[in-house]
C-alpha atoms as a PDB file:
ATOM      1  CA  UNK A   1       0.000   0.000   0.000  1.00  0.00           C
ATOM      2  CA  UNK A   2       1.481   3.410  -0.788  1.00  0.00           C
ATOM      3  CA  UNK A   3       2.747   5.404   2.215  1.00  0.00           C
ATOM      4  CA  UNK A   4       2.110   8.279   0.295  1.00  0.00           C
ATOM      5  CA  UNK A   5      -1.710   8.430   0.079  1.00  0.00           C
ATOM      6  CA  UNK A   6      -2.771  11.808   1.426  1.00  0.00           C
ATOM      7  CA  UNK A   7      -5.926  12.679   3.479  1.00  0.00           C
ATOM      8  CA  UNK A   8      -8.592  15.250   2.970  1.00  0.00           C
ATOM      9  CA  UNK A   9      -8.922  17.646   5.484  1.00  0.00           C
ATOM     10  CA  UNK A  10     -10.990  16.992   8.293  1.00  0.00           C
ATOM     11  CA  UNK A  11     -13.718  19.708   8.615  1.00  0.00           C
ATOM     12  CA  UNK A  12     -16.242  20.306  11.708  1.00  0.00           C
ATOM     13  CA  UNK A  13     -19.368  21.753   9.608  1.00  0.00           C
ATOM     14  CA  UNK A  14     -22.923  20.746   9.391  1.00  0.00           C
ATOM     15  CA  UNK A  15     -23.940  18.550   7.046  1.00  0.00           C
ATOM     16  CA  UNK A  16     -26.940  19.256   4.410  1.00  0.00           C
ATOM     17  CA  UNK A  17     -29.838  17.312   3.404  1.00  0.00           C
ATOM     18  CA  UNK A  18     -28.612  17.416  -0.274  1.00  0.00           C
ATOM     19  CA  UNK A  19     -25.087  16.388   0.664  1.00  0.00           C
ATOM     20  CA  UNK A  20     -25.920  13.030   3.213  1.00  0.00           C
ATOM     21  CA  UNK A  21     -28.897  11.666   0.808  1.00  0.00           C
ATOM     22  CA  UNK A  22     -28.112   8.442  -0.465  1.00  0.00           C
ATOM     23  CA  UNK A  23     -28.877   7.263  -4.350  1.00  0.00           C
ATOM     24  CA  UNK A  24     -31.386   5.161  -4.865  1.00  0.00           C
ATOM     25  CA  UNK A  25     -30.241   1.852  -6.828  1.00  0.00           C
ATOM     26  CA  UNK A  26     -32.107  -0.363  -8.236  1.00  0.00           C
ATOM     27  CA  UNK A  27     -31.535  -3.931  -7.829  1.00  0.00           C
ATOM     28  CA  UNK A  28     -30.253  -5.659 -11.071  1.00  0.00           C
ATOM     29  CA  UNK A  29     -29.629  -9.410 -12.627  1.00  0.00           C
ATOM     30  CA  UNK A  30     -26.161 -10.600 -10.953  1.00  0.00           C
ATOM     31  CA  UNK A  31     -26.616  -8.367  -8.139  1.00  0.00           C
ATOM     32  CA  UNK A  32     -26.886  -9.545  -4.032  1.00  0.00           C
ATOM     33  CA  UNK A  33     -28.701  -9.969  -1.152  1.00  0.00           C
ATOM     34  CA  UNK A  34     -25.849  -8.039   0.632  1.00  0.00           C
ATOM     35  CA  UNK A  35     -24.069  -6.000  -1.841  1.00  0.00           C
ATOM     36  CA  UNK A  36     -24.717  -4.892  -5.534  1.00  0.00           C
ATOM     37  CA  UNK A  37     -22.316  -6.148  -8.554  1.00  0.00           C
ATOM     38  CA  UNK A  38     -19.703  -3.249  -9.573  1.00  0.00           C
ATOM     39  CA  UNK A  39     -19.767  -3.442 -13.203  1.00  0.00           C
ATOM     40  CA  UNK A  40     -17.580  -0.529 -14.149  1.00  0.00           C
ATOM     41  CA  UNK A  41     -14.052  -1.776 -12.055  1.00  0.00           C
ATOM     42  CA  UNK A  42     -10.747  -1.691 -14.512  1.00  0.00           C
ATOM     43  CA  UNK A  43      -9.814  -4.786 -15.668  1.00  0.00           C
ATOM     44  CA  UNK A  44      -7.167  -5.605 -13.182  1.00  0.00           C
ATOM     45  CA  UNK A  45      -9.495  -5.662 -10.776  1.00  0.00           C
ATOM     46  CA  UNK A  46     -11.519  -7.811 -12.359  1.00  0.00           C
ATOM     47  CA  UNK A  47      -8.891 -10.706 -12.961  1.00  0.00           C
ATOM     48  CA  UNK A  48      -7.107 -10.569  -9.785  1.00  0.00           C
ATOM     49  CA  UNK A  49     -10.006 -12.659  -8.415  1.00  0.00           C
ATOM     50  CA  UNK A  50      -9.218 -15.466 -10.478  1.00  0.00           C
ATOM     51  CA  UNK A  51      -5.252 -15.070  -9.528  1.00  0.00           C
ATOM     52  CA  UNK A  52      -6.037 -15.217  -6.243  1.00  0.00           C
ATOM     53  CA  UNK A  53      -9.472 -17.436  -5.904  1.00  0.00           C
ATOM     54  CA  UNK A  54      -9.378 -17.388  -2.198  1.00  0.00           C
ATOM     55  CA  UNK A  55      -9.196 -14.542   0.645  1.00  0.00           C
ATOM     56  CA  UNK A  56      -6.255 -16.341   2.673  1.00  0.00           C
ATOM     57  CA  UNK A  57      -4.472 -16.254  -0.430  1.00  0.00           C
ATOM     58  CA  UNK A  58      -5.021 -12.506  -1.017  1.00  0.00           C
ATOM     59  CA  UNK A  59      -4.397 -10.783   2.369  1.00  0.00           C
ATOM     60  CA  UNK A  60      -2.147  -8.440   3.301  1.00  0.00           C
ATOM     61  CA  UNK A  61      -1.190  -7.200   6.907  1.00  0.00           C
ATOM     62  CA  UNK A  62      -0.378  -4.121   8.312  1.00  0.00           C
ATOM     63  CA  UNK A  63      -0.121  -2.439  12.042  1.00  0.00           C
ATOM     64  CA  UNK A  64      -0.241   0.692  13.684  1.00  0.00           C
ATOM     65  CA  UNK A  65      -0.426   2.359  17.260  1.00  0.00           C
ATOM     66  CA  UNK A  66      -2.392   5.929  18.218  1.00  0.00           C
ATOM     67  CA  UNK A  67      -1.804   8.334  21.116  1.00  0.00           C
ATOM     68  CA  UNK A  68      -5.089   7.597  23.396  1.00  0.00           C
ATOM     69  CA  UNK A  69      -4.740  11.168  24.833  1.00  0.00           C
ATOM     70  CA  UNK A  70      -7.138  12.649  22.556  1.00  0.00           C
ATOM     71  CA  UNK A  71      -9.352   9.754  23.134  1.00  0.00           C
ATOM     72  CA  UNK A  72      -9.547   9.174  26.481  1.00  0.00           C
ATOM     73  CA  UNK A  73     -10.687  12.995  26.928  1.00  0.00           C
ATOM     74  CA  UNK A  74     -13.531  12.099  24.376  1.00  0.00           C
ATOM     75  CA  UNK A  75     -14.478   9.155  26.186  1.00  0.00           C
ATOM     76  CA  UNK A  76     -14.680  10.929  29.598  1.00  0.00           C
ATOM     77  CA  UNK A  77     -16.808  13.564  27.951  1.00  0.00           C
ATOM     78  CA  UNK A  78     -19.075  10.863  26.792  1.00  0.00           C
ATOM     79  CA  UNK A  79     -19.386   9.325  29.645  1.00  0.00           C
ATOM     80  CA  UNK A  80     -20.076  12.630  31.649  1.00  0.00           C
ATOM     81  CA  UNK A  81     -22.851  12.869  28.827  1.00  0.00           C
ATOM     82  CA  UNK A  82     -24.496   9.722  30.045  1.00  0.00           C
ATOM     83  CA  UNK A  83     -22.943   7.429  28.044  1.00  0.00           C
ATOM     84  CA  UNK A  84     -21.949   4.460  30.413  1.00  0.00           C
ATOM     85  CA  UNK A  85     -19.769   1.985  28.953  1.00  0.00           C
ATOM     86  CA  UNK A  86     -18.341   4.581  26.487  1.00  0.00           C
ATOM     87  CA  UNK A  87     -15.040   2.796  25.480  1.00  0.00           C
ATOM     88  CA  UNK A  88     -12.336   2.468  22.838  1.00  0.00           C
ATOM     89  CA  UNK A  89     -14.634  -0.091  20.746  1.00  0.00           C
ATOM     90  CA  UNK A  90     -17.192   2.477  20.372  1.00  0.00           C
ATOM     91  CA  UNK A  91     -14.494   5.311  19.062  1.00  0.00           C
ATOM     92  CA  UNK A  92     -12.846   2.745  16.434  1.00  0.00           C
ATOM     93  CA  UNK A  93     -16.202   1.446  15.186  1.00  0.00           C
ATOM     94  CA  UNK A  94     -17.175   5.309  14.789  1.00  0.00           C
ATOM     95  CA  UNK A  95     -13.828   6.057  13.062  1.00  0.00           C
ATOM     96  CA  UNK A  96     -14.042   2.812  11.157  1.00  0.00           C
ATOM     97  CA  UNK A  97     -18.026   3.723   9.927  1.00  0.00           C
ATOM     98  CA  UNK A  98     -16.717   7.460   8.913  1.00  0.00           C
ATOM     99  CA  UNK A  99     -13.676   6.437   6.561  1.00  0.00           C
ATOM    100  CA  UNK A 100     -16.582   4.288   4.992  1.00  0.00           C
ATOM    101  CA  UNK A 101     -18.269   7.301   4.029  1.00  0.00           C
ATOM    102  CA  UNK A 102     -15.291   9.074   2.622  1.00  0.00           C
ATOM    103  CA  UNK A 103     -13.522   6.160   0.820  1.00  0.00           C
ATOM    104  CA  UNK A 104     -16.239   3.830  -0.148  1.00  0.00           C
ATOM    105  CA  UNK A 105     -14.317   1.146  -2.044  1.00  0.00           C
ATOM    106  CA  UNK A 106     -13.417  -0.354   1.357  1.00  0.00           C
ATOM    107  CA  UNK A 107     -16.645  -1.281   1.846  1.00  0.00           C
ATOM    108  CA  UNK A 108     -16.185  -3.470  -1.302  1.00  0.00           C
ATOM    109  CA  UNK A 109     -16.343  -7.802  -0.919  1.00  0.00           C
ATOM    110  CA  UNK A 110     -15.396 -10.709  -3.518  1.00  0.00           C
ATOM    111  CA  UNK A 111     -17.927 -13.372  -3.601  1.00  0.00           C
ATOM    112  CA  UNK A 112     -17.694 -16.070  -6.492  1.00  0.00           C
ATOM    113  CA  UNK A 113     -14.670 -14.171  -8.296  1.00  0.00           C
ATOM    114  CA  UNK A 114     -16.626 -11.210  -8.585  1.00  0.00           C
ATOM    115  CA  UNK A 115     -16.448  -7.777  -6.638  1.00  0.00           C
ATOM    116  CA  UNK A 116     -19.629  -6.556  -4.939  1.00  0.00           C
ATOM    117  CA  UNK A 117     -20.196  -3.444  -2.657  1.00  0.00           C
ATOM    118  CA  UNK A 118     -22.073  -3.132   0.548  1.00  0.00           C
ATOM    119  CA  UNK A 119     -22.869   0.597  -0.756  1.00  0.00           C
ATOM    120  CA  UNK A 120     -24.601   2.330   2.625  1.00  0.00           C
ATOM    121  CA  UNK A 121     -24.564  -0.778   4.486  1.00  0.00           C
ATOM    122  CA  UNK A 122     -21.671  -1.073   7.083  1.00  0.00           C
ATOM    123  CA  UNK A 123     -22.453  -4.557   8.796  1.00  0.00           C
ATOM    124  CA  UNK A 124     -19.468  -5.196  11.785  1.00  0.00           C
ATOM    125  CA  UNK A 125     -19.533  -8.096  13.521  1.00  0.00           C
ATOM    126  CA  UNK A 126     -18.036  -8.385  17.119  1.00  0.00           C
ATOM    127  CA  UNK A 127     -17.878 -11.601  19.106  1.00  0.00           C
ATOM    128  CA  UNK A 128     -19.268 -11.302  22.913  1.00  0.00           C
ATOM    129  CA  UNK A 129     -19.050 -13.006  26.089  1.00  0.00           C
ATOM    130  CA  UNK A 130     -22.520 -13.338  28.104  1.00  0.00           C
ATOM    131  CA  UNK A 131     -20.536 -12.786  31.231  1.00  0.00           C
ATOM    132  CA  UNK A 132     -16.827 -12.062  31.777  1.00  0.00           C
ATOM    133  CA  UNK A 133     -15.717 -15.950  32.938  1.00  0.00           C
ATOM    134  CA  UNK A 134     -14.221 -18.509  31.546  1.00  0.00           C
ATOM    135  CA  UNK A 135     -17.142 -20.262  31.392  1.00  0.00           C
ATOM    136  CA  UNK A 136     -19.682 -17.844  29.833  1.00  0.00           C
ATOM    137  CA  UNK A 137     -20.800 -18.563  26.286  1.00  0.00           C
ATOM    138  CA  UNK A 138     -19.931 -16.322  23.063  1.00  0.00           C
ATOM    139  CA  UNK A 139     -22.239 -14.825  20.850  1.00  0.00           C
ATOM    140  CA  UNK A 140     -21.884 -12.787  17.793  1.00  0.00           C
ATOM    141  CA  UNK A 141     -23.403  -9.590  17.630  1.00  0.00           C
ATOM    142  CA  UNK A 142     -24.185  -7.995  14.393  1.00  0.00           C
ATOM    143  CA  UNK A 143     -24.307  -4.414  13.731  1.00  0.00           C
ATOM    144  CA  UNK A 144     -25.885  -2.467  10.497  1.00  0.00           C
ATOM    145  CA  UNK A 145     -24.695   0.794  10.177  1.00  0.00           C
ATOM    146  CA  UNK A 146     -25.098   3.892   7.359  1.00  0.00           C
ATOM    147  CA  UNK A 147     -22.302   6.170   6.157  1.00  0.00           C
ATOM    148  CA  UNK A 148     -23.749   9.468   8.340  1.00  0.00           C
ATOM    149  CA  UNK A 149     -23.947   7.762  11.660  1.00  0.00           C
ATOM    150  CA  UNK A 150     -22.205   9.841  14.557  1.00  0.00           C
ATOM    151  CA  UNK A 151     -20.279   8.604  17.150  1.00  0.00           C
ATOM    152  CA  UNK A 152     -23.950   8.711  19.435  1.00  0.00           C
ATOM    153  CA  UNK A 153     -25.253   6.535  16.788  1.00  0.00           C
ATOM    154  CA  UNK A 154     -23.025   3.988  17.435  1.00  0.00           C
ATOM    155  CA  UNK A 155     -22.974   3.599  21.172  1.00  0.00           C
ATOM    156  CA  UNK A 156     -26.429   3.203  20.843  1.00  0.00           C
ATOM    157  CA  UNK A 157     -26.442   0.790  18.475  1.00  0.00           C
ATOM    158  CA  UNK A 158     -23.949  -1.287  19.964  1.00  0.00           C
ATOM    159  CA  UNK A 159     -25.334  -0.980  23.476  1.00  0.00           C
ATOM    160  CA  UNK A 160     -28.908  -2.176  22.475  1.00  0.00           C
ATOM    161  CA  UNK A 161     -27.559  -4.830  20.550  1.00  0.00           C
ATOM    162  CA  UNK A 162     -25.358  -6.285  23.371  1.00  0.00           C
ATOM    163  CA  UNK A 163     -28.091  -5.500  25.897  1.00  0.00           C
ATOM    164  CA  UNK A 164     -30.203  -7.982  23.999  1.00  0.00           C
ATOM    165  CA  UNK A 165     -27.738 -10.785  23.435  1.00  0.00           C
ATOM    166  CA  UNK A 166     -26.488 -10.859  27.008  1.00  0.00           C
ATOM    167  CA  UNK A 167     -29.988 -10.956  28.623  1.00  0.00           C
ATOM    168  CA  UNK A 168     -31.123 -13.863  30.543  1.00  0.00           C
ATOM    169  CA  UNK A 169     -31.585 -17.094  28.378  1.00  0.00           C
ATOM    170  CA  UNK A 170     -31.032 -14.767  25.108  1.00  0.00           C
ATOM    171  CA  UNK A 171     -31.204 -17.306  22.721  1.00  0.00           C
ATOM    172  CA  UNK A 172     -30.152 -14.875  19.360  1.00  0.00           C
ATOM    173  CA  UNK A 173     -30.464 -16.051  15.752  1.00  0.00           C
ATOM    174  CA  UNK A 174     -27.145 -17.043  15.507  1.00  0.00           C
ATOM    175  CA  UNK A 175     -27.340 -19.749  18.357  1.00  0.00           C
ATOM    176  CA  UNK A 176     -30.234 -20.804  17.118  1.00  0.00           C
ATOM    177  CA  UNK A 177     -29.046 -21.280  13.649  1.00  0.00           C
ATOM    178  CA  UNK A 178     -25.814 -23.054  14.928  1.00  0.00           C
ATOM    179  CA  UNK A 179     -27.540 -25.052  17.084  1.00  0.00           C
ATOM    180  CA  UNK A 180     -29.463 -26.486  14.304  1.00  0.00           C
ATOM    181  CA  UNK A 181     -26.570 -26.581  11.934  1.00  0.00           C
ATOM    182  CA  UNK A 182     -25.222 -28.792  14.884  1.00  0.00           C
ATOM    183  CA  UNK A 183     -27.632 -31.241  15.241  1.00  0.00           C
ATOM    184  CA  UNK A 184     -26.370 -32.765  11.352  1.00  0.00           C
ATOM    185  CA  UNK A 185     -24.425 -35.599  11.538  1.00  0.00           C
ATOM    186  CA  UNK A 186     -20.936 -35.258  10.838  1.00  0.00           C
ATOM    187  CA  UNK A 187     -20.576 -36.954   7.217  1.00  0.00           C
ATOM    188  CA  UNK A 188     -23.746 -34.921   5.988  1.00  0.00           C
ATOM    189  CA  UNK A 189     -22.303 -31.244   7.538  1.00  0.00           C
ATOM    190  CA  UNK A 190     -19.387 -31.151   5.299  1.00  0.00           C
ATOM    191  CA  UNK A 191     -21.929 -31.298   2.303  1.00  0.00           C
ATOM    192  CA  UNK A 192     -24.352 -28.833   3.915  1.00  0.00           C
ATOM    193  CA  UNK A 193     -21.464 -26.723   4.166  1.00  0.00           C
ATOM    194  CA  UNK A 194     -20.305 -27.096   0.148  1.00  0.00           C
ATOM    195  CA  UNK A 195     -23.842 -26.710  -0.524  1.00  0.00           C
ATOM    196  CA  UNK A 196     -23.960 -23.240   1.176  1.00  0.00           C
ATOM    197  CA  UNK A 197     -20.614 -22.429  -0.383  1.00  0.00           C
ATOM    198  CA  UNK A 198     -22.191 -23.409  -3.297  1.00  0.00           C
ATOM    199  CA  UNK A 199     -25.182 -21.158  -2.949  1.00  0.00           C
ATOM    200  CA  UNK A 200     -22.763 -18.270  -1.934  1.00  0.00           C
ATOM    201  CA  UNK A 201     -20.566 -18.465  -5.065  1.00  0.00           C
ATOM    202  CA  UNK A 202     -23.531 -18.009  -7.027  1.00  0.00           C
ATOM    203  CA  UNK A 203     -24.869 -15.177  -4.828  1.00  0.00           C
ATOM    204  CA  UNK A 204     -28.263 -17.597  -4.088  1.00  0.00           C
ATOM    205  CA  UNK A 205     -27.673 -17.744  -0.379  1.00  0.00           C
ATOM    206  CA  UNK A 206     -30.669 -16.476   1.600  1.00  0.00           C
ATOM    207  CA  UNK A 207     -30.780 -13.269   3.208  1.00  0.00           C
ATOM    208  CA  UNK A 208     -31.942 -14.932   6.305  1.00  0.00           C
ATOM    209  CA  UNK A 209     -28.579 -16.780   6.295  1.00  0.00           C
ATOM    210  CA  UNK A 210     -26.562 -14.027   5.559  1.00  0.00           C
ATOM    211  CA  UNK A 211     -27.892 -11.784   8.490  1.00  0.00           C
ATOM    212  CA  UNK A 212     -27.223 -14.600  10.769  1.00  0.00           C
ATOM    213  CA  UNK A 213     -23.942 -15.703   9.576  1.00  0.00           C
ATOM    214  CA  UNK A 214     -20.684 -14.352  11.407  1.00  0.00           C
ATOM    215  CA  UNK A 215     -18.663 -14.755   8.076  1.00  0.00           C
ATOM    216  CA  UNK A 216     -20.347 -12.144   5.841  1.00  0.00           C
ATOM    217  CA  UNK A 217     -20.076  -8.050   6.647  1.00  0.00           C
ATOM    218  CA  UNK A 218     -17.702  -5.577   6.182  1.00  0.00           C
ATOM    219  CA  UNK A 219     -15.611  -5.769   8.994  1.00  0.00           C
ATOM    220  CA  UNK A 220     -14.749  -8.290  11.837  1.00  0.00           C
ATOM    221  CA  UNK A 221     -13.715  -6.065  15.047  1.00  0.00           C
ATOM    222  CA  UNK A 222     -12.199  -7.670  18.449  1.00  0.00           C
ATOM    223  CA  UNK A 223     -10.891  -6.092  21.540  1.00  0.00           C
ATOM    224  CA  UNK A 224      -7.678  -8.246  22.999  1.00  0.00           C
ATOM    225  CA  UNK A 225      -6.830  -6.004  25.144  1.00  0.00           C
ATOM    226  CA  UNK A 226     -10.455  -6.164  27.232  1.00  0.00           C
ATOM    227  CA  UNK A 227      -8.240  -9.723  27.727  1.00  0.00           C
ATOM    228  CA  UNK A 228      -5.433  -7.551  28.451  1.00  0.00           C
ATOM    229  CA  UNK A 229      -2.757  -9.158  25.381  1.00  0.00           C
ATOM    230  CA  UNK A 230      -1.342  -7.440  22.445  1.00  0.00           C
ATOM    231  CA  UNK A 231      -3.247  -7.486  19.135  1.00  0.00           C
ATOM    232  CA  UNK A 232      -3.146 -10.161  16.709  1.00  0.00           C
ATOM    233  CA  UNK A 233      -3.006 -10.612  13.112  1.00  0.00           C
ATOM    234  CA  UNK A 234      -6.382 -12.662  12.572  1.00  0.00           C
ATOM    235  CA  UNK A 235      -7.062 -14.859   9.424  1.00  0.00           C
ATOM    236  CA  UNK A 236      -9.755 -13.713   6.811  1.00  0.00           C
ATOM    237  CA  UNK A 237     -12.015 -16.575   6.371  1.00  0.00           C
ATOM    238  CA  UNK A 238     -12.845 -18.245   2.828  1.00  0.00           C
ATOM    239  CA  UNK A 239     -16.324 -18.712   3.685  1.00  0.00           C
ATOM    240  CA  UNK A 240     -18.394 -16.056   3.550  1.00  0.00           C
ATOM    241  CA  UNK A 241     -17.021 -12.110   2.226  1.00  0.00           C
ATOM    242  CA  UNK A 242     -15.679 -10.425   5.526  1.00  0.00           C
ATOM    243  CA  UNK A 243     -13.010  -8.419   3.563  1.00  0.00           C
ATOM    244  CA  UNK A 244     -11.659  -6.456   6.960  1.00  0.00           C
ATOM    245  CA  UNK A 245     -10.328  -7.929  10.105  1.00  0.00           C
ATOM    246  CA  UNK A 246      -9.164  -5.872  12.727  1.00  0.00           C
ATOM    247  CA  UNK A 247      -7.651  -6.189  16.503  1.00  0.00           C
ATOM    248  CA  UNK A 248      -6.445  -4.026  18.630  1.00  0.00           C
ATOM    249  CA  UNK A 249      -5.212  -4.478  21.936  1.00  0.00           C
ATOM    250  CA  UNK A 250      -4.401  -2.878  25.782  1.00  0.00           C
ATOM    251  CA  UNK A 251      -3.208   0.543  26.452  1.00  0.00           C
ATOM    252  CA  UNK A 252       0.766   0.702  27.358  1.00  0.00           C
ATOM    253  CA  UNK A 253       2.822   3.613  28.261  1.00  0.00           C
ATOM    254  CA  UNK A 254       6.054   4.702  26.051  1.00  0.00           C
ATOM    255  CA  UNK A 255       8.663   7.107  27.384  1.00  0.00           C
ATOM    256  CA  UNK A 256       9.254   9.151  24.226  1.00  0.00           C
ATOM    257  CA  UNK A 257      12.249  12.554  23.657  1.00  0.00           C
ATOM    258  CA  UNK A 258      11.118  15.360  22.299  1.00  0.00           C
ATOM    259  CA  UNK A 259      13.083  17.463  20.228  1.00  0.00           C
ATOM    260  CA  UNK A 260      14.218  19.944  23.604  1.00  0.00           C
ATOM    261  CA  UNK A 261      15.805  16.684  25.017  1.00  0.00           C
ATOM    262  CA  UNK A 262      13.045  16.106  27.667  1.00  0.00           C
ATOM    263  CA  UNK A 263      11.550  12.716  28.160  1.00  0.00           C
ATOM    264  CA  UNK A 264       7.615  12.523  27.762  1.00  0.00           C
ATOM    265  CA  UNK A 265       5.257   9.649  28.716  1.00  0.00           C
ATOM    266  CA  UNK A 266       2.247   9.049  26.568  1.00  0.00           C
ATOM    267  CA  UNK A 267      -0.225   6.301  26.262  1.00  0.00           C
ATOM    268  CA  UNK A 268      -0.651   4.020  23.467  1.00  0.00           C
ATOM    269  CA  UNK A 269      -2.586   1.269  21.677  1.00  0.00           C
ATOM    270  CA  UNK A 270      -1.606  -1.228  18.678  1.00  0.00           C
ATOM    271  CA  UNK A 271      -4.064  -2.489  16.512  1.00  0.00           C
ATOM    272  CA  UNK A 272      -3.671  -5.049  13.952  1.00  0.00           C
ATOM    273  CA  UNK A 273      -5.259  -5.202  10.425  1.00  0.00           C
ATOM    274  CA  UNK A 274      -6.056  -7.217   7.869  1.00  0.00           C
ATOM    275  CA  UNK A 275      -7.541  -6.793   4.457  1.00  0.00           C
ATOM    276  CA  UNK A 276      -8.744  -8.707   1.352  1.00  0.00           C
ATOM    277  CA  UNK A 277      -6.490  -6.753  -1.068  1.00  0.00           C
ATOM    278  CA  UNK A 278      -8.476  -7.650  -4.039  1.00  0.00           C
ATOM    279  CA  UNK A 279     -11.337  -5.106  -3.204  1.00  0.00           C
ATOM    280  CA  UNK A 280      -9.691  -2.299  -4.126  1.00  0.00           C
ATOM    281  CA  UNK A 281      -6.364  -0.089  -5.077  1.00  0.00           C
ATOM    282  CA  UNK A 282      -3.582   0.282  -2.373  1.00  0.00           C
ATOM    283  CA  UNK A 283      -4.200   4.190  -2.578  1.00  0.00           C
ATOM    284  CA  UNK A 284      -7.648   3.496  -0.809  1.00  0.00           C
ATOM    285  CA  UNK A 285      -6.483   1.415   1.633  1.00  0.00           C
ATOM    286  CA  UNK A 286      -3.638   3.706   2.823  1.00  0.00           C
ATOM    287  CA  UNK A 287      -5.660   7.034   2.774  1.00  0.00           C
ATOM    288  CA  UNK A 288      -8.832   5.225   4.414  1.00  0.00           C
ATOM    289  CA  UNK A 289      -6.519   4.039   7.257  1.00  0.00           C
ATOM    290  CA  UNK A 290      -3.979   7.220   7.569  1.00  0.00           C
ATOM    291  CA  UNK A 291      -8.028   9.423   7.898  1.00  0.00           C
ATOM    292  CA  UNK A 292      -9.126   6.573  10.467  1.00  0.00           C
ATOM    293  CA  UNK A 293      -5.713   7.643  12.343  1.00  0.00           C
ATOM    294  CA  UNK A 294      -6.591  10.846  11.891  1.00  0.00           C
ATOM    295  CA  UNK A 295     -10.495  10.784  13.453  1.00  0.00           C
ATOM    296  CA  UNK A 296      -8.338   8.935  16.325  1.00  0.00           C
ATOM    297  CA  UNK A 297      -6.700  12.721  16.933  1.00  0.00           C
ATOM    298  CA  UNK A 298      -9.377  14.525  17.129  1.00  0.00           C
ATOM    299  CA  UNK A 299     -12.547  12.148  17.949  1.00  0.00           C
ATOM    300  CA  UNK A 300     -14.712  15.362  18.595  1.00  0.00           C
ATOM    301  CA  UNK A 301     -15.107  15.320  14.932  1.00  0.00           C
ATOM    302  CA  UNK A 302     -17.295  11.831  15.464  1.00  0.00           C
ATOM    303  CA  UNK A 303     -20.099  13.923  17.248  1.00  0.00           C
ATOM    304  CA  UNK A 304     -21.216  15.491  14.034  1.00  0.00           C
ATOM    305  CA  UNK A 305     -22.393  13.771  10.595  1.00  0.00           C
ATOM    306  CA  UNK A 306     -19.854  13.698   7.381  1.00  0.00           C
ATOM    307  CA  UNK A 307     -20.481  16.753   5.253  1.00  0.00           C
ATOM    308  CA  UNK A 308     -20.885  14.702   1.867  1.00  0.00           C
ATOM    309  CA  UNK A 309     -20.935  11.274   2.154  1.00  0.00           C
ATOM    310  CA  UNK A 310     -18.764   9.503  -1.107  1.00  0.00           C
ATOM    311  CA  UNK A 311     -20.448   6.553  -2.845  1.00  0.00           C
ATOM    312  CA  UNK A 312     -18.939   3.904  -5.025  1.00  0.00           C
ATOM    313  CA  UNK A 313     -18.856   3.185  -8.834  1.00  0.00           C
ATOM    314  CA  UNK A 314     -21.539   1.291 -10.297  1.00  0.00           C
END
């Protein structure tokens, strides 16, 4: 990816009616449940999926660290606000949702050797523990979000969603669907799994299945250091389209010179990444991770919606 990409500024405005609308598409013949066919890509793009047929194949990994300084003053502000449980998750998946709206391609996923776009549908998934034991079950939550949500919008999002899933005897659709899928005998699951594969190359997969299914969104999020380890580089999976997987983990502190010859402390976090490169150019990679970094410097920005929100090709 180049290290060159630059950013747009970052401007604190208020958005428009005009600018935030979203265009209305209509659904076509090749075209998703999840995500609409991008018909107009350059033809590089369009081979590279048969160079490299599968995601582990096509990854690439990067990592990076941000001063928490800026964040932790956001978070206390939140929290001052009301909102209880205001963390780092909340900030990155706010961050995360905003460079959707300003470099769209990375909401982009390869299904069948072809290259598909969630358009304004951010889904992140996030695995959860019921209870904070060794013991507890996990669940995977599911969140849909849209290119102008603010970082409010996702706390309470997220919050209702997890509120839900960790309620007494919350049964969700995704342990009730894998409880099912578990009750098929061994010999027949590996062909109810090709068969779904199958059904997913050609883009015939349900929607029910799809919303269910922890393999298919635009991003997989987890937090290692709520476990209190570093971050780790985490596989893309083959099944499904996930084209993003990213971990970050615990705060540390770093004793850092400054240019007077003084020693300063600051706070830090790591977080891992990676990416399907297949779904789009290096350039939008790089620039949508370098403006992430940069809505990690000044979070405030989070609190108000994009000015114009960037959609992708057709």
């Amino acid at each position: 990816m180049s290290s060159e990409a630059e950013n747009k500024p970052i401007e604190r405005v208020e958005p428009t009616e005009a600018t935030v609308s979203a265009p209305k598409r209509k659904r076509r013949f090749g075209d998703r449940p999840d995500g609409y066919r991008l018909r107009s890509l350059q033809p590089m793009s369009k081979v590279s999926p048969y160079i490299m047929p599968d995601r582990s194949g096509a990854s690439v990994y990067f990592h990076d660290s941000f001063d928490v300084t800026e964040v932790e003053n956001y978070i206390r502000k939140k929290r001052n606000q009301g909102l209880k449980g205001f963390g780092v998750m909340h900030v990155l998946i706010a961050a995360y949702v905003r460079i959707i709206s300003q470099r769209p391609a990375i909401n982009r996923f390869l299904s069948g050797q072809r290259v598909y776009s969630h358009d304004n549908d951010i889904v992140i998934n996030l695995t959860i523990k019921r209870e904070m034991t060794l013991e507890a079950e996990e669940t995977i939550v599911k969140m849909h979000f849209v290119p102008t949500d603010t970082a409010d919008d996702v706390y309470q999002k997220i919050t209702k969603l997890i509120s839900e899933n960790r309620e007494a005897n919350p049964d969700s659709d995704f342990d009730n669907t894998a409880r099912i899928i578990n009750y098929i005998p061994g010999v027949l699951l590996k062909n109810t799994v090709w068969f779904l594969k199958l059904l997913d190359y050609f883009g015939l997969l349900p929607k029910s299945l799809i919303e269910v299914s922890p393999f298919h969104g635009s991003m997989f999020i987890t937090s290692m250091g709520s476990l209190g380890v570093p971050p780790v580089y985490h596989h893309l999976y083959n099944f499904g389209n996930i084209p993003v997987f990213l971990s970050f983990g615990a705060k540390y502190k770093k004793n850092e010179l400054k240019d007077d010859g003084t020693v300063v402390q600051k706070k830090y976090i790591d977080y891992k990444v990676v990416c399907d490169e297949r779904i789009c150019d290096g350039f939008n990679l790089a620039s949508g991770f370098k403006l992430m970094k940069s809505y990690l410097k000044n979070p405030h920005v989070l609190d108000e919606k994009p000015e114009t929100v960037h959609h992708d090709v057709d």
